[in-house]
PDB file of N, CA and C in Angstrom:
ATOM      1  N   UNK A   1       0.818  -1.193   0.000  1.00  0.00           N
ATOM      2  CA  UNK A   1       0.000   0.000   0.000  1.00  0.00           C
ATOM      3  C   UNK A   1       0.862   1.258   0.000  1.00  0.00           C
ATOM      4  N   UNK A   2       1.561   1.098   0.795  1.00  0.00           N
ATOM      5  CA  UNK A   2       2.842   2.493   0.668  1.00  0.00           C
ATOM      6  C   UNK A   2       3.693   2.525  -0.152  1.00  0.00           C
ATOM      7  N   UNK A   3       3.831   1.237  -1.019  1.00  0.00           N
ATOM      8  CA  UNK A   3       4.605   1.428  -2.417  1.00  0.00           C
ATOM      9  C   UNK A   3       3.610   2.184  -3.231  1.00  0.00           C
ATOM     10  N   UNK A   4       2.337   1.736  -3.143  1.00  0.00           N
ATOM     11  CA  UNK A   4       1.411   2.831  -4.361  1.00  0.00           C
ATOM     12  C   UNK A   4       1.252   3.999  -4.112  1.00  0.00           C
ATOM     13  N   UNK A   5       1.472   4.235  -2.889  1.00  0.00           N
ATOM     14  CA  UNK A   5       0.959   5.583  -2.550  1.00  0.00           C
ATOM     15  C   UNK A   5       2.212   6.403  -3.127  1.00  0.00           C
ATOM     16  N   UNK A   6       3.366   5.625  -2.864  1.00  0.00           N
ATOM     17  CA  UNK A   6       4.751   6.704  -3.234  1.00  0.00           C
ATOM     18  C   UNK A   6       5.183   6.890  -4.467  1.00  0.00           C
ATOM     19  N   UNK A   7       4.509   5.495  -5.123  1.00  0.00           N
ATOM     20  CA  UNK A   7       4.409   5.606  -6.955  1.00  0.00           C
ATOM     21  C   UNK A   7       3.444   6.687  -7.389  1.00  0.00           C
ATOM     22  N   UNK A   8       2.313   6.708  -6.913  1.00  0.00           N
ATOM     23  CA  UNK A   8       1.212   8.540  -6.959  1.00  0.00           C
ATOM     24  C   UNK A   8       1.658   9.465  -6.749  1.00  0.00           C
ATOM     25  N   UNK A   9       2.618   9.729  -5.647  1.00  0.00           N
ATOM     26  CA  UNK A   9       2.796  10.959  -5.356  1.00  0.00           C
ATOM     27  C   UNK A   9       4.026  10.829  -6.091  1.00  0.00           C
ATOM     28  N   UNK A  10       4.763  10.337  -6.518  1.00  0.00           N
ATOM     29  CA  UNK A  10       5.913  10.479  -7.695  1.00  0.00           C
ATOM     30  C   UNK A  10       5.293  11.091  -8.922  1.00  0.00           C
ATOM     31  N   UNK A  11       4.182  10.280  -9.484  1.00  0.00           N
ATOM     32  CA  UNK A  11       3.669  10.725 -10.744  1.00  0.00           C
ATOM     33  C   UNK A  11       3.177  11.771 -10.482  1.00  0.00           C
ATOM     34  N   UNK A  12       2.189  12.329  -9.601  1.00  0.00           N
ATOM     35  CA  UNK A  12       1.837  13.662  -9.292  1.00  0.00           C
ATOM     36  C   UNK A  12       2.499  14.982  -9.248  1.00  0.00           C
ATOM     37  N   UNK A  13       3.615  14.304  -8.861  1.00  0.00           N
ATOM     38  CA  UNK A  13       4.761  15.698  -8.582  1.00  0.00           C
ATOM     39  C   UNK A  13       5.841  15.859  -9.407  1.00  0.00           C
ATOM     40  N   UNK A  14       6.102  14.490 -10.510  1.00  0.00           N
ATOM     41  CA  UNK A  14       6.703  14.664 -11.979  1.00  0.00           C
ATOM     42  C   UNK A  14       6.383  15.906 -12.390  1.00  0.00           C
ATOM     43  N   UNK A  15       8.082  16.162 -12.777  1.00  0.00           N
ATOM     44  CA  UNK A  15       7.787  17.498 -13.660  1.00  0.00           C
ATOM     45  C   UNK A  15       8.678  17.032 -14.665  1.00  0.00           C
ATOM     46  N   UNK A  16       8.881  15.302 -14.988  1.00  0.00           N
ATOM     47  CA  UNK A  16       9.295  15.138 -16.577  1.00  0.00           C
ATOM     48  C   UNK A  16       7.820  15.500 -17.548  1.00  0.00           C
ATOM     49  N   UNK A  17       8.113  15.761 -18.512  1.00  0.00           N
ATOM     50  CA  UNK A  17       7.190  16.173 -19.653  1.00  0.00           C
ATOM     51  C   UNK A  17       7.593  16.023 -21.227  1.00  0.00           C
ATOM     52  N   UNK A  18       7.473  15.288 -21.602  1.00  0.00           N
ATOM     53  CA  UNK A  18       7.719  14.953 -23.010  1.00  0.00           C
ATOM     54  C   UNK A  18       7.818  16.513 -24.064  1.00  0.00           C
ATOM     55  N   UNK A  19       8.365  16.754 -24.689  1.00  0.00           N
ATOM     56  CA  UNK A  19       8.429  18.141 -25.442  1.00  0.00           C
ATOM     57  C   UNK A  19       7.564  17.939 -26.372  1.00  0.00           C
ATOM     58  N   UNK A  20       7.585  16.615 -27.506  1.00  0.00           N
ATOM     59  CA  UNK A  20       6.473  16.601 -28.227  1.00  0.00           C
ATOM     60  C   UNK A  20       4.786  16.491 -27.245  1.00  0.00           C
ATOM     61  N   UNK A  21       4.828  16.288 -26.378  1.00  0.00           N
ATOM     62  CA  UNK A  21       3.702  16.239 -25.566  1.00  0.00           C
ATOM     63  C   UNK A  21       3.275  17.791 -25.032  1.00  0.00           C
ATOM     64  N   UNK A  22       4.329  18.248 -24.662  1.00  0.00           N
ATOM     65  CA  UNK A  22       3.848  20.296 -24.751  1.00  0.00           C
ATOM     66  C   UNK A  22       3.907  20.591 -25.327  1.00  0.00           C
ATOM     67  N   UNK A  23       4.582  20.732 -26.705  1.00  0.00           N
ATOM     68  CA  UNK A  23       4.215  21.395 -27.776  1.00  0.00           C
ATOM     69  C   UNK A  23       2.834  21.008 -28.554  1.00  0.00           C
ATOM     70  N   UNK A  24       2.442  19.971 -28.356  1.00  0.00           N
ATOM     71  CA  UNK A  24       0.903  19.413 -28.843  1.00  0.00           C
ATOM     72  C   UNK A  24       0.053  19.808 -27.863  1.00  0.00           C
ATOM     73  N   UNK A  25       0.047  19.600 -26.708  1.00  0.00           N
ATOM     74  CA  UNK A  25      -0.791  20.668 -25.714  1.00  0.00           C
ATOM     75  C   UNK A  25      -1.435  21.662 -25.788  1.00  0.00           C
ATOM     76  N   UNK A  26       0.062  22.292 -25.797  1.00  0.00           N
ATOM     77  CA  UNK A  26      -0.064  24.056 -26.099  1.00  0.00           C
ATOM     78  C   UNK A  26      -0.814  24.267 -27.023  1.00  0.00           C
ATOM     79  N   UNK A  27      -0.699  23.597 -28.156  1.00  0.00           N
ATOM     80  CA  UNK A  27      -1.206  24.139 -30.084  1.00  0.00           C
ATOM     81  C   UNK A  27      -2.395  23.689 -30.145  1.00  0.00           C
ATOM     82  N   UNK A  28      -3.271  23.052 -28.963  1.00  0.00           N
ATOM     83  CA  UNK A  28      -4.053  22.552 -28.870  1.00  0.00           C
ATOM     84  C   UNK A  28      -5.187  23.301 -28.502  1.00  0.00           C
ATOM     85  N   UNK A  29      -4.562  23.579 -26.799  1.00  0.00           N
ATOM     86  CA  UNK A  29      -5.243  24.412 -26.136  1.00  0.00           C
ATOM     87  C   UNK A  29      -5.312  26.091 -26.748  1.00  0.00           C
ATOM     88  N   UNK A  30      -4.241  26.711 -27.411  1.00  0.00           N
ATOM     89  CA  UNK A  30      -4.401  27.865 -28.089  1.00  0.00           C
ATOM     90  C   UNK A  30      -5.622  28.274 -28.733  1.00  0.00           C
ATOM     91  N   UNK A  31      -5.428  26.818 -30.223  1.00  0.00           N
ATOM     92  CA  UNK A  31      -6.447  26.580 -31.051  1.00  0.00           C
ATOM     93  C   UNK A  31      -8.290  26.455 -30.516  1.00  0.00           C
ATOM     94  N   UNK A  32      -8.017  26.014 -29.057  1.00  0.00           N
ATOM     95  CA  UNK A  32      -9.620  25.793 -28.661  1.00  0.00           C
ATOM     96  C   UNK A  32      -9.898  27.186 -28.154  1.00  0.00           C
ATOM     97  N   UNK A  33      -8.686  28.010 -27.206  1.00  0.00           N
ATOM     98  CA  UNK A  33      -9.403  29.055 -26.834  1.00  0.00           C
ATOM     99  C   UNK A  33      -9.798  30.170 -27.797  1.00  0.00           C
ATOM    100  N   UNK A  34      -9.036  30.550 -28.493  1.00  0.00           N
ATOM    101  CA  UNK A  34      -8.562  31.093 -29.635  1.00  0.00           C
ATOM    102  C   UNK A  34      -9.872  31.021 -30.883  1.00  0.00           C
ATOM    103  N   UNK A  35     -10.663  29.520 -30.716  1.00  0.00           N
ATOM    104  CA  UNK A  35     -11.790  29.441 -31.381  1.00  0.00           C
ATOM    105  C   UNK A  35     -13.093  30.222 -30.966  1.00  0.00           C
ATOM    106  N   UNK A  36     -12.641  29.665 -29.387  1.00  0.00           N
ATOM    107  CA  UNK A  36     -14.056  30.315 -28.507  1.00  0.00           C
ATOM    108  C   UNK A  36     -13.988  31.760 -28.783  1.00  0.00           C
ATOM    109  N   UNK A  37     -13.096  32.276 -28.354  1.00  0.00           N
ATOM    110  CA  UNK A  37     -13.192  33.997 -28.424  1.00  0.00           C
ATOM    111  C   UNK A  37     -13.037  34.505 -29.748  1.00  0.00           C
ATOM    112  N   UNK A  38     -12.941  33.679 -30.717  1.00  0.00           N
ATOM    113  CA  UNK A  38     -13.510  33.854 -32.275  1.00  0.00           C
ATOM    114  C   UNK A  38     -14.489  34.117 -32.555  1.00  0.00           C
ATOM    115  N   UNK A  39     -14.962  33.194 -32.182  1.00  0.00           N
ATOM    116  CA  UNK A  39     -16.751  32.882 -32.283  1.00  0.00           C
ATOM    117  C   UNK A  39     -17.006  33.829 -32.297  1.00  0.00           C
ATOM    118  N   UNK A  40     -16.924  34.579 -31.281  1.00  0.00           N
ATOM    119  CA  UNK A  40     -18.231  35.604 -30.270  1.00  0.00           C
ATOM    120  C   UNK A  40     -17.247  36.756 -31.737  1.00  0.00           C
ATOM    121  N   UNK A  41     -16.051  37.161 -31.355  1.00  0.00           N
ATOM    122  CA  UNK A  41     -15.495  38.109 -32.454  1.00  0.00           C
ATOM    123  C   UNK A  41     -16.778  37.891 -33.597  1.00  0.00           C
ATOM    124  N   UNK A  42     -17.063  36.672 -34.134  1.00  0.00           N
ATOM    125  CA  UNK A  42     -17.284  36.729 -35.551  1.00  0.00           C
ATOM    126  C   UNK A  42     -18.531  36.744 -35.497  1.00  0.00           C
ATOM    127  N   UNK A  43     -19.415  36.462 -34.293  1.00  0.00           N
ATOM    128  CA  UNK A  43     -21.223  36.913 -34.218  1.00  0.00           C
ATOM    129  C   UNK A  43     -20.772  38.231 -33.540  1.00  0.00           C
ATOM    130  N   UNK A  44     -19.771  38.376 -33.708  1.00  0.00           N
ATOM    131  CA  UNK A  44     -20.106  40.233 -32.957  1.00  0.00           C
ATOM    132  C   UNK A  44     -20.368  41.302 -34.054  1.00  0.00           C
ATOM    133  N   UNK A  45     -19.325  40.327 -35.245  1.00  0.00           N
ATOM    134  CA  UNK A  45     -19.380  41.528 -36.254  1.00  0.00           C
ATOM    135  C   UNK A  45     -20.149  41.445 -37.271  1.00  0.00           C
ATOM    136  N   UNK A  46     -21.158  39.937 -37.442  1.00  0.00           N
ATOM    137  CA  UNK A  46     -22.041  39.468 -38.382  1.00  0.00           C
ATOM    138  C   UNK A  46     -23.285  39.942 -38.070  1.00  0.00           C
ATOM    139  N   UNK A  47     -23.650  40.210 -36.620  1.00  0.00           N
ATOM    140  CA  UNK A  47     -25.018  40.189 -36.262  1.00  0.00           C
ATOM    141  C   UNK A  47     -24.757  41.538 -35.817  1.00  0.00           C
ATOM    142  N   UNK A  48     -26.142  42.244 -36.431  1.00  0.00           N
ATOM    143  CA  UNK A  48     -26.368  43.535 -36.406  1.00  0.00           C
ATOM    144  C   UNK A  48     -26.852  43.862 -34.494  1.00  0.00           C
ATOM    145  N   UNK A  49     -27.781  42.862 -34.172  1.00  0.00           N
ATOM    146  CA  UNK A  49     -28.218  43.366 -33.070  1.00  0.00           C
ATOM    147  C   UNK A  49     -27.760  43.162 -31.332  1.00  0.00           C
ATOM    148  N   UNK A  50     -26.579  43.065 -31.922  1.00  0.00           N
ATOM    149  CA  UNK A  50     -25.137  42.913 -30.479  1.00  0.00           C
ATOM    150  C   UNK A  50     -24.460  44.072 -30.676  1.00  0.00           C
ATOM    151  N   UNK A  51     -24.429  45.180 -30.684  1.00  0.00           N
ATOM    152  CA  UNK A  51     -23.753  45.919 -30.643  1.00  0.00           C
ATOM    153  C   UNK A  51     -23.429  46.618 -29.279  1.00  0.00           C
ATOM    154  N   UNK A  52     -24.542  46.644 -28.452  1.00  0.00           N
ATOM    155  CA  UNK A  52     -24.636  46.888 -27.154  1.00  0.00           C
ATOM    156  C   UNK A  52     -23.722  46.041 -25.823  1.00  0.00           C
ATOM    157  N   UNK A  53     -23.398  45.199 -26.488  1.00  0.00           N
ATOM    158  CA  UNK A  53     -22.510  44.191 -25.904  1.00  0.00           C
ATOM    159  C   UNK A  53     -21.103  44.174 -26.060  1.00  0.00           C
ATOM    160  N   UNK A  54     -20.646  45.858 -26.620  1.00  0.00           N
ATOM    161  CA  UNK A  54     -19.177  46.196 -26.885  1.00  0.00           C
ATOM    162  C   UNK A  54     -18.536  45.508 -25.500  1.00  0.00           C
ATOM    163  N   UNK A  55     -18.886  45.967 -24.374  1.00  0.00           N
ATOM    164  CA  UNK A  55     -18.037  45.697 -22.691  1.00  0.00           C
ATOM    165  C   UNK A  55     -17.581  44.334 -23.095  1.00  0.00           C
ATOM    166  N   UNK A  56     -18.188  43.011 -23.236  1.00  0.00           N
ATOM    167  CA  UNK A  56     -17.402  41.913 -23.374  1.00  0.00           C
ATOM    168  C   UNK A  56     -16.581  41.544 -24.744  1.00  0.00           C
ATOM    169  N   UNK A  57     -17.131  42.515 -25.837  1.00  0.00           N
ATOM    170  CA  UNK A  57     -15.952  42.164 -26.910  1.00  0.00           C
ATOM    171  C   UNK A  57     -14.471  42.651 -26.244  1.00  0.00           C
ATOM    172  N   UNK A  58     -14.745  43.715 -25.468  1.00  0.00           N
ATOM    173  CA  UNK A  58     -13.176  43.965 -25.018  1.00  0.00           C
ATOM    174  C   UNK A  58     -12.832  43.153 -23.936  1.00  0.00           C
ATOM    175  N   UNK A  59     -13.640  42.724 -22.920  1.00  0.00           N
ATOM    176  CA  UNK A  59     -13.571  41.574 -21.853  1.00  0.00           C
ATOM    177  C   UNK A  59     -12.892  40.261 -23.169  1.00  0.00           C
ATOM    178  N   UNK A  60     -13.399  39.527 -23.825  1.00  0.00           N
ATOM    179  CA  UNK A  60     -13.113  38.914 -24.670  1.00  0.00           C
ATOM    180  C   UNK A  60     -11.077  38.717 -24.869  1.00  0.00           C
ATOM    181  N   UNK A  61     -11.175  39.677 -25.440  1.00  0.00           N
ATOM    182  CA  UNK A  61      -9.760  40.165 -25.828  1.00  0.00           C
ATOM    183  C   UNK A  61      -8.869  40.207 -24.291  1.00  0.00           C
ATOM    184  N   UNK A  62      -9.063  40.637 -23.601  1.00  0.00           N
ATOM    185  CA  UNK A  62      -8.036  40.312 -22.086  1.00  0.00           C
ATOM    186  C   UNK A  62      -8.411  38.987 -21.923  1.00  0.00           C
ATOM    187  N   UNK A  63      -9.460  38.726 -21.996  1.00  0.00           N
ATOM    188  CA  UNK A  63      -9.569  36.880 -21.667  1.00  0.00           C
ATOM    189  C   UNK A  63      -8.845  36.126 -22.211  1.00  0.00           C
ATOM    190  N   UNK A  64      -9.092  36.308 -23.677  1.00  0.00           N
ATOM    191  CA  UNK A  64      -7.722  36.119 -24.704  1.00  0.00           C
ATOM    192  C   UNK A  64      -6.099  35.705 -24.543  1.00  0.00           C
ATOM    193  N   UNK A  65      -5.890  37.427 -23.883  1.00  0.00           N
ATOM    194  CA  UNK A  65      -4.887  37.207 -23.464  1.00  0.00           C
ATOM    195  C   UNK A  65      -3.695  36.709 -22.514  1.00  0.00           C
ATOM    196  N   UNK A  66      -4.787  36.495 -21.280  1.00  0.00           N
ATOM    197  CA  UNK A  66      -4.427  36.489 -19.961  1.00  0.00           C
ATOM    198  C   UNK A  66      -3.926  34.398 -20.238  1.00  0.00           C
ATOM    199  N   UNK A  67      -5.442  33.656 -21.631  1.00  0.00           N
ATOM    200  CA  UNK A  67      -5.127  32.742 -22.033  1.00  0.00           C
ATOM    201  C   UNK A  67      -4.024  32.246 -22.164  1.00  0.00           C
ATOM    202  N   UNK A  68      -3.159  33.260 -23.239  1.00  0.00           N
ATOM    203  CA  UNK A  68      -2.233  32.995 -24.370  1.00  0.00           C
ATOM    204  C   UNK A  68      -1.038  33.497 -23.136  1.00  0.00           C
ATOM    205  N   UNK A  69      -1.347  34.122 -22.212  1.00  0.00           N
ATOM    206  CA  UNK A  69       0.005  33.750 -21.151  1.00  0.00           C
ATOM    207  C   UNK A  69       0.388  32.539 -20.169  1.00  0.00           C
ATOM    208  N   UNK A  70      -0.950  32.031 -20.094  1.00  0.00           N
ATOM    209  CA  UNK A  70      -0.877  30.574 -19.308  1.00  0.00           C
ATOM    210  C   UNK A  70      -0.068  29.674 -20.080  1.00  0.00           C
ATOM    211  N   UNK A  71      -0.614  29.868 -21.519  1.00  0.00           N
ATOM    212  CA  UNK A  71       0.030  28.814 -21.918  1.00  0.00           C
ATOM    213  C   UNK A  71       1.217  29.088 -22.907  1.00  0.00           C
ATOM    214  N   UNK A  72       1.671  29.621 -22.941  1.00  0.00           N
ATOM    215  CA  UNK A  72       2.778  30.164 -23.081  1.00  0.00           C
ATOM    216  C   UNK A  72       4.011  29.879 -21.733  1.00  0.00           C
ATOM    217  N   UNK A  73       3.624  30.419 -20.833  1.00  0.00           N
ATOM    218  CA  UNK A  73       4.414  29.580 -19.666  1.00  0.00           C
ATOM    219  C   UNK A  73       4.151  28.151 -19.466  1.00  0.00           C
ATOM    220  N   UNK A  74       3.221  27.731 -19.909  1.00  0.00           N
ATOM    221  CA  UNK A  74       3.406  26.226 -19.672  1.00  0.00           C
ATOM    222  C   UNK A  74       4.181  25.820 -20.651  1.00  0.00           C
ATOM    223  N   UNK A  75       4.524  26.004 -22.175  1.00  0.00           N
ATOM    224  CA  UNK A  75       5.130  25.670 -23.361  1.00  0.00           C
ATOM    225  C   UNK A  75       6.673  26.393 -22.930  1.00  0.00           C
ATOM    226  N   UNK A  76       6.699  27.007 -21.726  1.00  0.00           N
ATOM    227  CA  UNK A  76       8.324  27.616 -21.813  1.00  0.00           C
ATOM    228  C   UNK A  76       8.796  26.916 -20.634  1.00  0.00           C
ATOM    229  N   UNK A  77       8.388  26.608 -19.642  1.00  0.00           N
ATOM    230  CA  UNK A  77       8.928  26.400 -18.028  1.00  0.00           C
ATOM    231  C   UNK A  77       8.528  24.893 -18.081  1.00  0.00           C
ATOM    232  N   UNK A  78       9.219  23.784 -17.418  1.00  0.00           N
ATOM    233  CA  UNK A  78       8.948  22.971 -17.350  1.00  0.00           C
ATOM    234  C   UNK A  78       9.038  22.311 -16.072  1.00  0.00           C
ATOM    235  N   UNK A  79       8.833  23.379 -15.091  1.00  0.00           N
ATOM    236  CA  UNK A  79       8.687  23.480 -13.288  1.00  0.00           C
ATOM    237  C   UNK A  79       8.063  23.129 -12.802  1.00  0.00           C
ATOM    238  N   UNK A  80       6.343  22.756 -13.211  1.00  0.00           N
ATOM    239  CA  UNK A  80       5.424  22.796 -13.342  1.00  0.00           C
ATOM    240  C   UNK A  80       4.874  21.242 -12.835  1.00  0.00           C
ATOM    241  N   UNK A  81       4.660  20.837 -11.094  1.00  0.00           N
ATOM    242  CA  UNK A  81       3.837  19.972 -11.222  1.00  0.00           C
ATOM    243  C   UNK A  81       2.648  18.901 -12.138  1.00  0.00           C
ATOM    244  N   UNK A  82       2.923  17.521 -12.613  1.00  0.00           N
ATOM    245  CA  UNK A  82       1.793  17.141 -13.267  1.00  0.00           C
ATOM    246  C   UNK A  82       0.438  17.350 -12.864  1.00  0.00           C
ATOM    247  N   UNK A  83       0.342  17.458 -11.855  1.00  0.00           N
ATOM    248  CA  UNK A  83      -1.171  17.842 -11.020  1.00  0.00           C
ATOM    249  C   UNK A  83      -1.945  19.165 -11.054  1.00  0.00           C
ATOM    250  N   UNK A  84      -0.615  19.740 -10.812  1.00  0.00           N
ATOM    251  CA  UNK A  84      -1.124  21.334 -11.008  1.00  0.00           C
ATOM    252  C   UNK A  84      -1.004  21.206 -12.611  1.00  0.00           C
ATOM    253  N   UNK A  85      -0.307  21.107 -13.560  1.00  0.00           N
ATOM    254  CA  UNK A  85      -0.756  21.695 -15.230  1.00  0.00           C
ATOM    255  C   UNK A  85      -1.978  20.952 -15.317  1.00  0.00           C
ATOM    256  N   UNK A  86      -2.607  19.509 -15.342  1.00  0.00           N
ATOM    257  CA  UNK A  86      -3.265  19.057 -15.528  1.00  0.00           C
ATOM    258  C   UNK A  86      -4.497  19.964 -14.876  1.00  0.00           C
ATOM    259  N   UNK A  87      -4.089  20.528 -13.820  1.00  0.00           N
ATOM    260  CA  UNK A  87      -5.880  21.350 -12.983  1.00  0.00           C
ATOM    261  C   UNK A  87      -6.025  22.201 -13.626  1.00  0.00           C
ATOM    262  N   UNK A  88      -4.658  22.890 -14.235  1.00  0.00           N
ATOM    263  CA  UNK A  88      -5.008  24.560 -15.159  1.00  0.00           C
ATOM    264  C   UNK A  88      -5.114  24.274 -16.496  1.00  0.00           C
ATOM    265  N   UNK A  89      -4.738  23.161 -17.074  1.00  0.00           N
ATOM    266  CA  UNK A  89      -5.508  22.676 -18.270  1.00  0.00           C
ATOM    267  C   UNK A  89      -7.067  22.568 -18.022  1.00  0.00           C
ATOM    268  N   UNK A  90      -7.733  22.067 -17.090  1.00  0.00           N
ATOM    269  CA  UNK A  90      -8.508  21.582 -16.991  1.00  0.00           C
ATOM    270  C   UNK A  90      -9.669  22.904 -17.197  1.00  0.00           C
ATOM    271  N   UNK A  91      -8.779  23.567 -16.083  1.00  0.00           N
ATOM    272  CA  UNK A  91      -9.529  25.152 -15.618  1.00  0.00           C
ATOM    273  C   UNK A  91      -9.719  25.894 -16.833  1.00  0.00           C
ATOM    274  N   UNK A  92      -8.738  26.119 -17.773  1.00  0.00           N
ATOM    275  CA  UNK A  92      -8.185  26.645 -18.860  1.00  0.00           C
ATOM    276  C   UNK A  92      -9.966  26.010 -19.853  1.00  0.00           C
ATOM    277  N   UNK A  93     -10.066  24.722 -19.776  1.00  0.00           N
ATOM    278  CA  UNK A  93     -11.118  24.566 -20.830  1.00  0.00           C
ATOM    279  C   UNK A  93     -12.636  24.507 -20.082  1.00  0.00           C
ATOM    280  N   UNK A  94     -12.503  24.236 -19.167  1.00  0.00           N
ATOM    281  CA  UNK A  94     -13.606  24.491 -18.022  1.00  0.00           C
ATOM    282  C   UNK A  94     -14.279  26.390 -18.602  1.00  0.00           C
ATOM    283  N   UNK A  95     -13.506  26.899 -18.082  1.00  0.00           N
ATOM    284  CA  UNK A  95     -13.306  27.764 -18.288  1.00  0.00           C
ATOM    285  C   UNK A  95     -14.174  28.826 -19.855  1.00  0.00           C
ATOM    286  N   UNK A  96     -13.578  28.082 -20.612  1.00  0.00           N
ATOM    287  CA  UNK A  96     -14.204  28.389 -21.772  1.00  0.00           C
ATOM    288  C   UNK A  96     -15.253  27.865 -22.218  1.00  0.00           C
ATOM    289  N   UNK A  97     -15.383  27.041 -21.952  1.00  0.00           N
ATOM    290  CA  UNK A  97     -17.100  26.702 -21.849  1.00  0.00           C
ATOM    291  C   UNK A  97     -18.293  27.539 -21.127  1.00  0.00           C
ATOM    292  N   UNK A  98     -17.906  28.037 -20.175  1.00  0.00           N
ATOM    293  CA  UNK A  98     -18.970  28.806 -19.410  1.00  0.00           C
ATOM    294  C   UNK A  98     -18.679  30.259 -19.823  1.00  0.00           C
ATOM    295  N   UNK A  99     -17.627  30.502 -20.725  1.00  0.00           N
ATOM    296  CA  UNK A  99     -17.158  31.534 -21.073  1.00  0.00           C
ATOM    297  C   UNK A  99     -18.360  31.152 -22.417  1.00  0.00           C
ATOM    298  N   UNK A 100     -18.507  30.888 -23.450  1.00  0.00           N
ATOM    299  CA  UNK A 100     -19.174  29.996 -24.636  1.00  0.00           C
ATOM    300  C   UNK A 100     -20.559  30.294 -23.878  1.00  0.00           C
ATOM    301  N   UNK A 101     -21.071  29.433 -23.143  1.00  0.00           N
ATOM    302  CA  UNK A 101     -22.496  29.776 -22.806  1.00  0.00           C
ATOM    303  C   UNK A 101     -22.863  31.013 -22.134  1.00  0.00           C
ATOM    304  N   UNK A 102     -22.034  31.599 -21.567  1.00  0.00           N
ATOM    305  CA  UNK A 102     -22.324  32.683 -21.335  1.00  0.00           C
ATOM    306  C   UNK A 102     -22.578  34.135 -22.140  1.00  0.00           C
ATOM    307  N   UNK A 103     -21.675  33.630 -23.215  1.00  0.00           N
ATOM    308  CA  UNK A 103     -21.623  34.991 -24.663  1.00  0.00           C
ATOM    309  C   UNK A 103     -22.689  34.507 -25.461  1.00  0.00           C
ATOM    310  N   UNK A 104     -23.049  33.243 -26.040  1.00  0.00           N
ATOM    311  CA  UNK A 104     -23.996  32.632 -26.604  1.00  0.00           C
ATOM    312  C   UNK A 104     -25.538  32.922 -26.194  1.00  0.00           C
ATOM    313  N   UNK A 105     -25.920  33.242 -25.050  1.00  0.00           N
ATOM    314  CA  UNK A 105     -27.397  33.141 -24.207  1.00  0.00           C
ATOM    315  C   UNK A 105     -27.569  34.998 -24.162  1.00  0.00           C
ATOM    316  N   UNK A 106     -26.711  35.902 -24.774  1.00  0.00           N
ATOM    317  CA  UNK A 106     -27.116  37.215 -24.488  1.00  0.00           C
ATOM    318  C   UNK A 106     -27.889  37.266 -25.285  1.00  0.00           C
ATOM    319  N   UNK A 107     -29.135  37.979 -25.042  1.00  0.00           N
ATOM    320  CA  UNK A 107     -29.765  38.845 -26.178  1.00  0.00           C
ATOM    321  C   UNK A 107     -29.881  39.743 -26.760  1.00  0.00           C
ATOM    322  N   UNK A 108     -30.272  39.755 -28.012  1.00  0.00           N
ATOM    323  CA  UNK A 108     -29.981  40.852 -28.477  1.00  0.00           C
ATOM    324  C   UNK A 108     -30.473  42.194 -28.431  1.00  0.00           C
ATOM    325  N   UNK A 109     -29.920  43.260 -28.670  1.00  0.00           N
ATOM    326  CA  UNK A 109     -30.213  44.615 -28.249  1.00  0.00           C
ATOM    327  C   UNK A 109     -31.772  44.971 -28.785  1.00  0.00           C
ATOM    328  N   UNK A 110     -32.275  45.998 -27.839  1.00  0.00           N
ATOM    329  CA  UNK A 110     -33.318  46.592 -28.197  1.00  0.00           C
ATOM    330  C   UNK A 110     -33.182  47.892 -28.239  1.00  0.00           C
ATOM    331  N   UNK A 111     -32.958  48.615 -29.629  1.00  0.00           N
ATOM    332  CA  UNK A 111     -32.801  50.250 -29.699  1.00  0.00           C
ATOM    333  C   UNK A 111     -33.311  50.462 -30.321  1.00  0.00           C
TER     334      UNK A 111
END
């Protein structure tokens, strides 16, 4: 039992990481967030009756970015607990999903 437990907390606290395995990560996770905050970009500028909803196109864009620094340090540092990248991956797409239903369910303006 205390051999498994010390084989878990080994793998947990690995900070080997395959390079082809972060670089596929990264290009991964970019590509999904990068889609989400597309989206909304591209019903922002197709649909006439969102215009009133400028505050999160610019919310959008820091969301964006604050993204493209997570993972960017995860693709540069390789310091990085398996447990912890795996939770901020997780968070990272968690994340954009409720980010997705949340831009998706506004309605549209009445002027």
């Amino acid at each position: 039992m205390a051999k498994n437990l010390t084989e878990a907390r080994e793998k947990l606290l690995s900070m080997e990481y395959p390079r082809w395995r972060n670089v596929l990560s990264c290009v991964i996770l970019v590509l999904l967030t990068t889609g989400m905050v597309s989206g909304w970009w591209y019903a922002y500028y197709t649909v006439s009756d969102v215009v009133c909803h400028k505050g999160i196109l610019y919310f959008s864009v820091v969301w964006l970015a604050v993204q493209w620094v997570v993972i960017g340090y995860f693709y540069r540092y390789q310091n990085i607990p398996a447990f912890a990248r795996g939770a901020i991956k997780f968070l990272i797409l968690l994340g954009n999903v409720w980010f997705g239903l949340f831009v998706f369910s506004l309605q549209p303006c009445v002027l």
